[in-house]
Protein backbone atom coordinates (compact mmCIF):
# COMPACT_ATOMS: atom_id res chain seq x y z
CA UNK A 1 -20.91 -6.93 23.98
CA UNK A 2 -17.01 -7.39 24.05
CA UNK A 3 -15.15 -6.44 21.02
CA UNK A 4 -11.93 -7.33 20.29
CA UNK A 5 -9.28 -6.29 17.66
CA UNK A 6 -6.69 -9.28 16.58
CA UNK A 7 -4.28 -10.26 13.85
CA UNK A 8 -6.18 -12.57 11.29
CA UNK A 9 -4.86 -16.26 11.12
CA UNK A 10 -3.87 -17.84 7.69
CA UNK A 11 -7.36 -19.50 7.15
CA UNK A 12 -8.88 -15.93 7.87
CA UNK A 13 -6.95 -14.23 5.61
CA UNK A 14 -8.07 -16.99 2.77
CA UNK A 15 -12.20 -16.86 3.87
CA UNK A 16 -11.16 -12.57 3.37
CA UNK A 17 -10.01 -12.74 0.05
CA UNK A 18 -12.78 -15.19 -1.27
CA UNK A 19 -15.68 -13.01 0.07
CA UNK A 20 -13.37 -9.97 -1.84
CA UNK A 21 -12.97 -12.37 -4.94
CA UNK A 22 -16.75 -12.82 -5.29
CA UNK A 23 -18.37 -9.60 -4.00
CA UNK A 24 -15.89 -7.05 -4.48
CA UNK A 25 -16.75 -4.15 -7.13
CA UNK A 26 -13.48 -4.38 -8.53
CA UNK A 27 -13.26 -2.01 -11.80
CA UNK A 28 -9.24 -1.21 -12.22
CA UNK A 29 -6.33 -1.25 -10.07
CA UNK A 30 -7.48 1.01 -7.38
CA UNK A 31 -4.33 0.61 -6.00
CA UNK A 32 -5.76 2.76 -2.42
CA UNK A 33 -8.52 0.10 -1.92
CA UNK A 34 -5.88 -2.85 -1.39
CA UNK A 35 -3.62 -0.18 0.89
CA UNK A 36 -6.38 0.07 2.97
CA UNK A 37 -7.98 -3.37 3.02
CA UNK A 38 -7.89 -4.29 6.22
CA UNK A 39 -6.47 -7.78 5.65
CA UNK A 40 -4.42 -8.33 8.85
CA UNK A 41 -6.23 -6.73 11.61
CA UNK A 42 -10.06 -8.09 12.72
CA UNK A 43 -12.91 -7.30 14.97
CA UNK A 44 -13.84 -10.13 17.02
CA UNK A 45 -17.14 -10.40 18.91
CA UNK A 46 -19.34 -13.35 20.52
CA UNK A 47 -20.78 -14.08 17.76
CA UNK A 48 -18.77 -12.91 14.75
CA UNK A 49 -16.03 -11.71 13.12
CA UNK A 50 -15.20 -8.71 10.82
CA UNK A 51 -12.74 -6.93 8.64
CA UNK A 52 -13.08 -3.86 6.35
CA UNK A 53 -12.83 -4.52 2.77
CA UNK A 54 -13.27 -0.47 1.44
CA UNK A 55 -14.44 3.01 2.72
CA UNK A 56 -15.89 5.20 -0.06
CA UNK A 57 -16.29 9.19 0.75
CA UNK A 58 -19.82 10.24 -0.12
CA UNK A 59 -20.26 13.76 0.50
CA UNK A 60 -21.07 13.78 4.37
CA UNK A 61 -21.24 10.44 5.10
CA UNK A 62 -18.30 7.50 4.02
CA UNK A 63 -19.89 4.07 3.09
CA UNK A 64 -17.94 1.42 4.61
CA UNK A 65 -18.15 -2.25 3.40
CA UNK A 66 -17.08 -5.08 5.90
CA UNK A 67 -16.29 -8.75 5.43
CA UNK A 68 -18.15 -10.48 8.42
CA UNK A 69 -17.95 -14.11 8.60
CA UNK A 70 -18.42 -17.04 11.55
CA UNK A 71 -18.61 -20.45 12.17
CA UNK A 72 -20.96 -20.77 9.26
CA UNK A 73 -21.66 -18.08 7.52
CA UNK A 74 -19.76 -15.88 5.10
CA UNK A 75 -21.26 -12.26 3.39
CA UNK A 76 -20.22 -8.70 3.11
CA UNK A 77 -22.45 -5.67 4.15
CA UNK A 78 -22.45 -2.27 3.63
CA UNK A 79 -23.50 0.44 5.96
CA UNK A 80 -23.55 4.63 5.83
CA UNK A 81 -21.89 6.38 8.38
CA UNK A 82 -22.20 9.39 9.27
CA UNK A 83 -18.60 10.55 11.64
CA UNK A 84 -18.82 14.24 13.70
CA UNK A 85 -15.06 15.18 15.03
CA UNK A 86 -15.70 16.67 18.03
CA UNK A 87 -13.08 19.11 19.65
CA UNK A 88 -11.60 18.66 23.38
CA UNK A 89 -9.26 21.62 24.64
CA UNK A 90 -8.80 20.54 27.77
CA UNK A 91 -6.78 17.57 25.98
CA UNK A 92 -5.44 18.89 23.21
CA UNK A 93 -6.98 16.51 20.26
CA UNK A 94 -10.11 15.24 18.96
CA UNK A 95 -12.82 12.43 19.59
CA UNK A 96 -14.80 11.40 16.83
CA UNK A 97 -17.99 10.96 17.51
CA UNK A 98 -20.60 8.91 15.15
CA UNK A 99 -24.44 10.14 15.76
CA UNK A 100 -25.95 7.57 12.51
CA UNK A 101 -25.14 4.36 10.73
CA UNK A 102 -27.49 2.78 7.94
CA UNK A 103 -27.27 -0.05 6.56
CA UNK A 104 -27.19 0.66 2.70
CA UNK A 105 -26.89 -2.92 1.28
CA UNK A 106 -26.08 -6.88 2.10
CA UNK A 107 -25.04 -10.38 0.78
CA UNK A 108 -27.17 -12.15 3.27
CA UNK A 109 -28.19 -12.70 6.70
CA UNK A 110 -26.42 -11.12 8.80
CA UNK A 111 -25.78 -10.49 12.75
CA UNK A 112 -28.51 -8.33 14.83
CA UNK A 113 -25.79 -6.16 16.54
CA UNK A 114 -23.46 -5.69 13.69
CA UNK A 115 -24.99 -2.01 13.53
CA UNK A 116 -23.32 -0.89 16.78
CA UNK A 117 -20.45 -3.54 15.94
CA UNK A 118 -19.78 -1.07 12.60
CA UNK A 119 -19.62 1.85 14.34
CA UNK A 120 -17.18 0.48 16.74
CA UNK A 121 -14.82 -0.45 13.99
CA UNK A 122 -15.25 2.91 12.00
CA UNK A 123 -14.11 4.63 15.59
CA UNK A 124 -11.79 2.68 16.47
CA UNK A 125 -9.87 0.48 14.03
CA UNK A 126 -6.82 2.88 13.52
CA UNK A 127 -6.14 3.01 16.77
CA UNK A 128 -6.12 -0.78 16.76
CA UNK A 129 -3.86 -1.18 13.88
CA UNK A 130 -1.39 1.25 15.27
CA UNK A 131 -1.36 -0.85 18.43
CA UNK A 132 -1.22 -4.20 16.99
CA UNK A 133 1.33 -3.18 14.35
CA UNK A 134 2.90 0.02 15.19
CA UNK A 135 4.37 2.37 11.67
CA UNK A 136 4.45 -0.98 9.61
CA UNK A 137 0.79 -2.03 9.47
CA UNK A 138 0.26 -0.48 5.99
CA UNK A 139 3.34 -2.36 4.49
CA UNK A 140 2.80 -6.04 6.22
CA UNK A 141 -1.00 -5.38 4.89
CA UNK A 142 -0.30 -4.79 1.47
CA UNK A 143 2.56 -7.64 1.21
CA UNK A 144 -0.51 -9.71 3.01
CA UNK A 145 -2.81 -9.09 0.11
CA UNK A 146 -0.03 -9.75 -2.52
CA UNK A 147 0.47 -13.18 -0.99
CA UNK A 148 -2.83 -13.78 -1.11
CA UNK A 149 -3.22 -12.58 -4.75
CA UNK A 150 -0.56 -14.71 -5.93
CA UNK A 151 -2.56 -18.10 -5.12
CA UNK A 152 -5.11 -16.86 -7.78
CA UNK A 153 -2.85 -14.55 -10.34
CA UNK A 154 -5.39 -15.12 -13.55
CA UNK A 155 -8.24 -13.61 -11.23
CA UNK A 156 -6.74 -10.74 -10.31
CA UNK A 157 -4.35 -9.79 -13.45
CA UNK A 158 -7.91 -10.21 -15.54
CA UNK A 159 -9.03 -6.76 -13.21
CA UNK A 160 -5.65 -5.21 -14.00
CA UNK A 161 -4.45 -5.62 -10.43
CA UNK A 162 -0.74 -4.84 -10.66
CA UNK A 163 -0.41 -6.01 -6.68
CA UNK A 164 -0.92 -9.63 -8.00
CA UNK A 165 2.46 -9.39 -9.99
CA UNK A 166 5.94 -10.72 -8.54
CA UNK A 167 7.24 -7.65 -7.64
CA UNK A 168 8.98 -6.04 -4.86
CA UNK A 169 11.29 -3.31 -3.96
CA UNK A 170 15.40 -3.99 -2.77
CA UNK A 171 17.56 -2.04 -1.77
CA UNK A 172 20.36 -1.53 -4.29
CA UNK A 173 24.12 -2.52 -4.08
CA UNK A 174 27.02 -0.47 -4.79
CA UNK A 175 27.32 -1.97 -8.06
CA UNK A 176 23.98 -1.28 -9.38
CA UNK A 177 23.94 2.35 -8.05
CA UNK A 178 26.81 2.84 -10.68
CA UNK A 179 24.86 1.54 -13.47
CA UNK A 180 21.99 3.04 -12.94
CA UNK A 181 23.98 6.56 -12.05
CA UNK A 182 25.83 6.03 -15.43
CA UNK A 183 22.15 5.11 -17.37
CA UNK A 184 20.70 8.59 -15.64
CA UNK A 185 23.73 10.82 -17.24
CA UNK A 186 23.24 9.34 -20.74
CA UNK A 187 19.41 9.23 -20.81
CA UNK A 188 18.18 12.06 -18.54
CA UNK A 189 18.41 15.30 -20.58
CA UNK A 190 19.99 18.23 -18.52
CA UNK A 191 16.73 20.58 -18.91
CA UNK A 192 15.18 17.80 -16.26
CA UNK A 193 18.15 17.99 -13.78
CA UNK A 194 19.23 15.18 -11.31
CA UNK A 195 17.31 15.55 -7.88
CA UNK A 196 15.00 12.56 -9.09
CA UNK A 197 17.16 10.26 -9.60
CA UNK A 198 17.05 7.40 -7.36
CA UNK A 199 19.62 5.21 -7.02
CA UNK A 200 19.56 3.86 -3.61
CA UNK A 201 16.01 1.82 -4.22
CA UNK A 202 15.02 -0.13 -6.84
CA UNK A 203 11.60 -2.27 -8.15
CA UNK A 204 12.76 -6.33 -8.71
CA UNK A 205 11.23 -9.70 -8.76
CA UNK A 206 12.22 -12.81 -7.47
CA UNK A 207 15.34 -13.86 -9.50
CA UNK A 208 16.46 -9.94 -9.49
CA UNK A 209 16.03 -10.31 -13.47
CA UNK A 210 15.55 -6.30 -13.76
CA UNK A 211 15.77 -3.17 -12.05
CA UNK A 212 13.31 -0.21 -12.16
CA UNK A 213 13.63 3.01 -10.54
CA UNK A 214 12.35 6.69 -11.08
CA UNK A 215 14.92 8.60 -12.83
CA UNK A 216 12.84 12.21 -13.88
CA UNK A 217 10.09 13.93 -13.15
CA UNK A 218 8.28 17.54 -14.40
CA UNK A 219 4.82 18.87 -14.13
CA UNK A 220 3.05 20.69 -16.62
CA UNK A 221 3.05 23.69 -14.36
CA UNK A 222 6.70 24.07 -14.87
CA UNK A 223 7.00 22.78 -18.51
CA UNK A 224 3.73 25.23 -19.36
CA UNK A 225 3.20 23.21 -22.55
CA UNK A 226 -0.50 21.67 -21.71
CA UNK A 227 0.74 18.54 -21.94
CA UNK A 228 0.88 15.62 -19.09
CA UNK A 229 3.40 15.46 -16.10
CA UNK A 230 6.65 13.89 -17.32
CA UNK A 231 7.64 10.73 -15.88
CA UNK A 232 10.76 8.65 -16.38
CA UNK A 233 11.91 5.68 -15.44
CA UNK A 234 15.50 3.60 -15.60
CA UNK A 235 14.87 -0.21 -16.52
CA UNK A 236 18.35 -2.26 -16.51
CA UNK A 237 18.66 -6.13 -16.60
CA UNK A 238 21.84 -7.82 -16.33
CA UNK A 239 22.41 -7.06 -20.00
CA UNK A 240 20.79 -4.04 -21.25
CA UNK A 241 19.93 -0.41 -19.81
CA UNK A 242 17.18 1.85 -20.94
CA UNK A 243 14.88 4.77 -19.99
CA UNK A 244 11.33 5.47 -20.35
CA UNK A 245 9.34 8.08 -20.40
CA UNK A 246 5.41 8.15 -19.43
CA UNK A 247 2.54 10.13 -19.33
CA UNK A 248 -1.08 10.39 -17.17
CA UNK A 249 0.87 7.73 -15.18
CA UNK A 250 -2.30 8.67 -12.66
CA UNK A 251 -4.97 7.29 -14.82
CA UNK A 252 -6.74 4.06 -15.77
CA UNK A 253 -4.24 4.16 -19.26
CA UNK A 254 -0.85 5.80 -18.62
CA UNK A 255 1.13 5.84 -21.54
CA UNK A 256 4.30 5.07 -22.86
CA UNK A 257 5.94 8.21 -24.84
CA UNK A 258 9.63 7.34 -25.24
CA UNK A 259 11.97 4.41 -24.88
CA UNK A 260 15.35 5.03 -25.39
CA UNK A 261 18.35 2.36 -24.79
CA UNK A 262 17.30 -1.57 -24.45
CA UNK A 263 14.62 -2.66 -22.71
CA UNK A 264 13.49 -6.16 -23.38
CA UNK A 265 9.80 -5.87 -22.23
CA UNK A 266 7.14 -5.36 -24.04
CA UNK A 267 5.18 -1.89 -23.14
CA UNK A 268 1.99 -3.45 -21.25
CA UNK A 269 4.47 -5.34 -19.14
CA UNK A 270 6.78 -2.41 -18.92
CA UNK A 271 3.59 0.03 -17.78
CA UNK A 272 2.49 -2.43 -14.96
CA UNK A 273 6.01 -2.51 -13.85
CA UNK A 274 5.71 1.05 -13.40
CA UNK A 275 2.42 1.44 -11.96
CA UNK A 276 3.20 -0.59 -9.22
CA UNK A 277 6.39 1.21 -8.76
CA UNK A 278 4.48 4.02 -8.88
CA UNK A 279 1.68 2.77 -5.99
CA UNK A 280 3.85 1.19 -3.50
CA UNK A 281 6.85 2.33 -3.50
CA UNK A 282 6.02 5.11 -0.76
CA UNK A 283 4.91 3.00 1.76
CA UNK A 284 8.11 0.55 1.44
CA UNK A 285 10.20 4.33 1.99
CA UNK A 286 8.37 4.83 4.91
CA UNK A 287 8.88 1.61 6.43
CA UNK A 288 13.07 1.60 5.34
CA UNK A 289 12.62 4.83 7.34
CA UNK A 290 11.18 3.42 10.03
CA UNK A 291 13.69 0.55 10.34
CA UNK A 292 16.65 3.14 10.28
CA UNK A 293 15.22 5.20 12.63
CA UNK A 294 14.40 2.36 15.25
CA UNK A 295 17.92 0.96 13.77
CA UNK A 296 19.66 3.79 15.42
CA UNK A 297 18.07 4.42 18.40
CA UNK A 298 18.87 0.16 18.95
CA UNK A 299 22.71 0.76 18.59
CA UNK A 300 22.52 4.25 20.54
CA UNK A 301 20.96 2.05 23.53
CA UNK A 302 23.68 -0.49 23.19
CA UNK A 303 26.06 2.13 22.75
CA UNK A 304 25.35 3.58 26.15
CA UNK A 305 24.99 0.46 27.74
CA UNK A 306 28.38 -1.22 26.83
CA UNK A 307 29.80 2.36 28.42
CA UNK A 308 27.80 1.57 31.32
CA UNK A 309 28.78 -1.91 31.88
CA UNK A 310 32.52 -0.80 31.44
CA UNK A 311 32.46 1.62 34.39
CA UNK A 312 30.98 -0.61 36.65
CA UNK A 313 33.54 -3.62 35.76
CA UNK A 314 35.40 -4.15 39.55
């Protein structure tokens, strides 16, 4: 048996989401089970096809559930695996090494080899992403999803899904960084200090109607108060400018403690805003950092070549 590891084509992205839409144990915005869902990278074999929808950690074993879908059939399976990391010296890394796999519950009929087709996948799919779609994969997966989402926005916003809102993250112009710097001094009391601020990124939507960005943050552990973490947030539209403070921003029901300024939202919109601030915004960091990085290694090269050309002009 020949397995294969591919981007997923438009149509398989669709047949993905539907078997997620109907047999997905979606509960709240479990905002690490879309990071992960592996929604632009496939196994491909003879006689099927495969993706991984969700890998739940259950004491020594993880239980992995997989889209698989062919020509015509459509279901999602679970199975219990059971993963040994095995050392090698000589090399200077690890193997991993799986010694069971049980299948723990299914949709339907399904292959006779998926077993050994699981496995496989459990051993080798990061490898596979990181070929296929080198530091970026978790970014261009979760924008995948989002797209997706947005073709059926009641469905998901009904299981609090913050992904299937219109938001994104920018990079912010001179401008704005002067707003938002002059919001921070007038709302951000000096006990918090400034090294949270952000200026330089922002959360947006399509028509760049608003702009929200962390502006504070404090643990417990240094306010000793036994209350929640402090969060805070600058919102500014075109208009107004505000700030925002929240706390268990972690939980199912974060909550809004302060508002000061004008912010035109209401506080449910306001709190999704933030939680997907809150959920995505790393990965969209790491990938600006990424960019930068390969950004300046592109001009160095250029650099060194246009110095190169010039010495051997005749």
């Amino acid at each position: 048996m020949e397995y294969i590891f591919r981007e997923t084509t438009p149509e398989e992205k669709v047949q993905i989401m539907v078997l997620l839409r109907e047999f997905g144990k979606i509960s709240h915005n479990a905002f690490r089970y879309f990071r992960k869902l592996d929604l632009i990278c496939l196994l491909e074999t003879e006689h099927f096809r495969m993706t991984r929808l969700s890998a739940q950690p259950e004491q020594e074993h993880v239980l992995h559930t997989f889209a698989v879908f062919g020509d015509h059939f459509a279901e999602t399976v679970t199975f219990r695996v059971h993963t040994d990391r095995m050392c090698e010296p000589d090399e200077g890394g690890y193997t991993t090494m799986s010694d069971s796999c049980e299948l723990t519950e299914q949709t339907g009929e399904i292959p006779a080899d998926l077993t050994e087709a699981a496995v496989w996948y459990v051993l080798n799919s990061s490898k596979a992403r990181k070929k296929l779609f080198p530091e970026q994969w978790e970014l261009c997966n979760v924008a995948a999803v989002q797209r997706e989402m947005w073709k059926e926005q009641d469905f998901w916003r009904s299981k609090d899904i913050v992904l299937a809102e219109d938001f994104h993250f920018t990079v912010t112009t001179d401008a704005e960084r002067v707003r938002l710097w002059k919001s921070a001094l007038q709302y951000v009391e000096r006990c918090y200090g400034y090294g949270n601020v952000c200026l330089t990124k922002a959360l947006t939507d399509a028509k760049r109607s608003f702009l929200l960005t962390m502006c504070l943050y404090m643990s417990d552990g240094i306010k000793h108060c036994c209350e929640p973490d402090d969060y805070g947030y600058l919102f500014l539209t075109p208009e107004t400018e505000g700030m925002v403070m929240v706390w268990n921003l972690a939980s199912t029901a974060p909550k809004i403690i302060q508002r000061h300024g004008e912010i035109p939202v209401p506080d449910e919109t306001l709190l999704r805003m933030i939680r997907f601030y809150a959920d995505y915004c790393s990965i969209w960091k790491l990938y600006q950092n990424y960019r930068e990085k390969h950004a300046a290694e592109d001009a160095a090269r250029k650099k060194a070549q246009a110095a190169l050309d010039a010495d051997l002009k005749i």
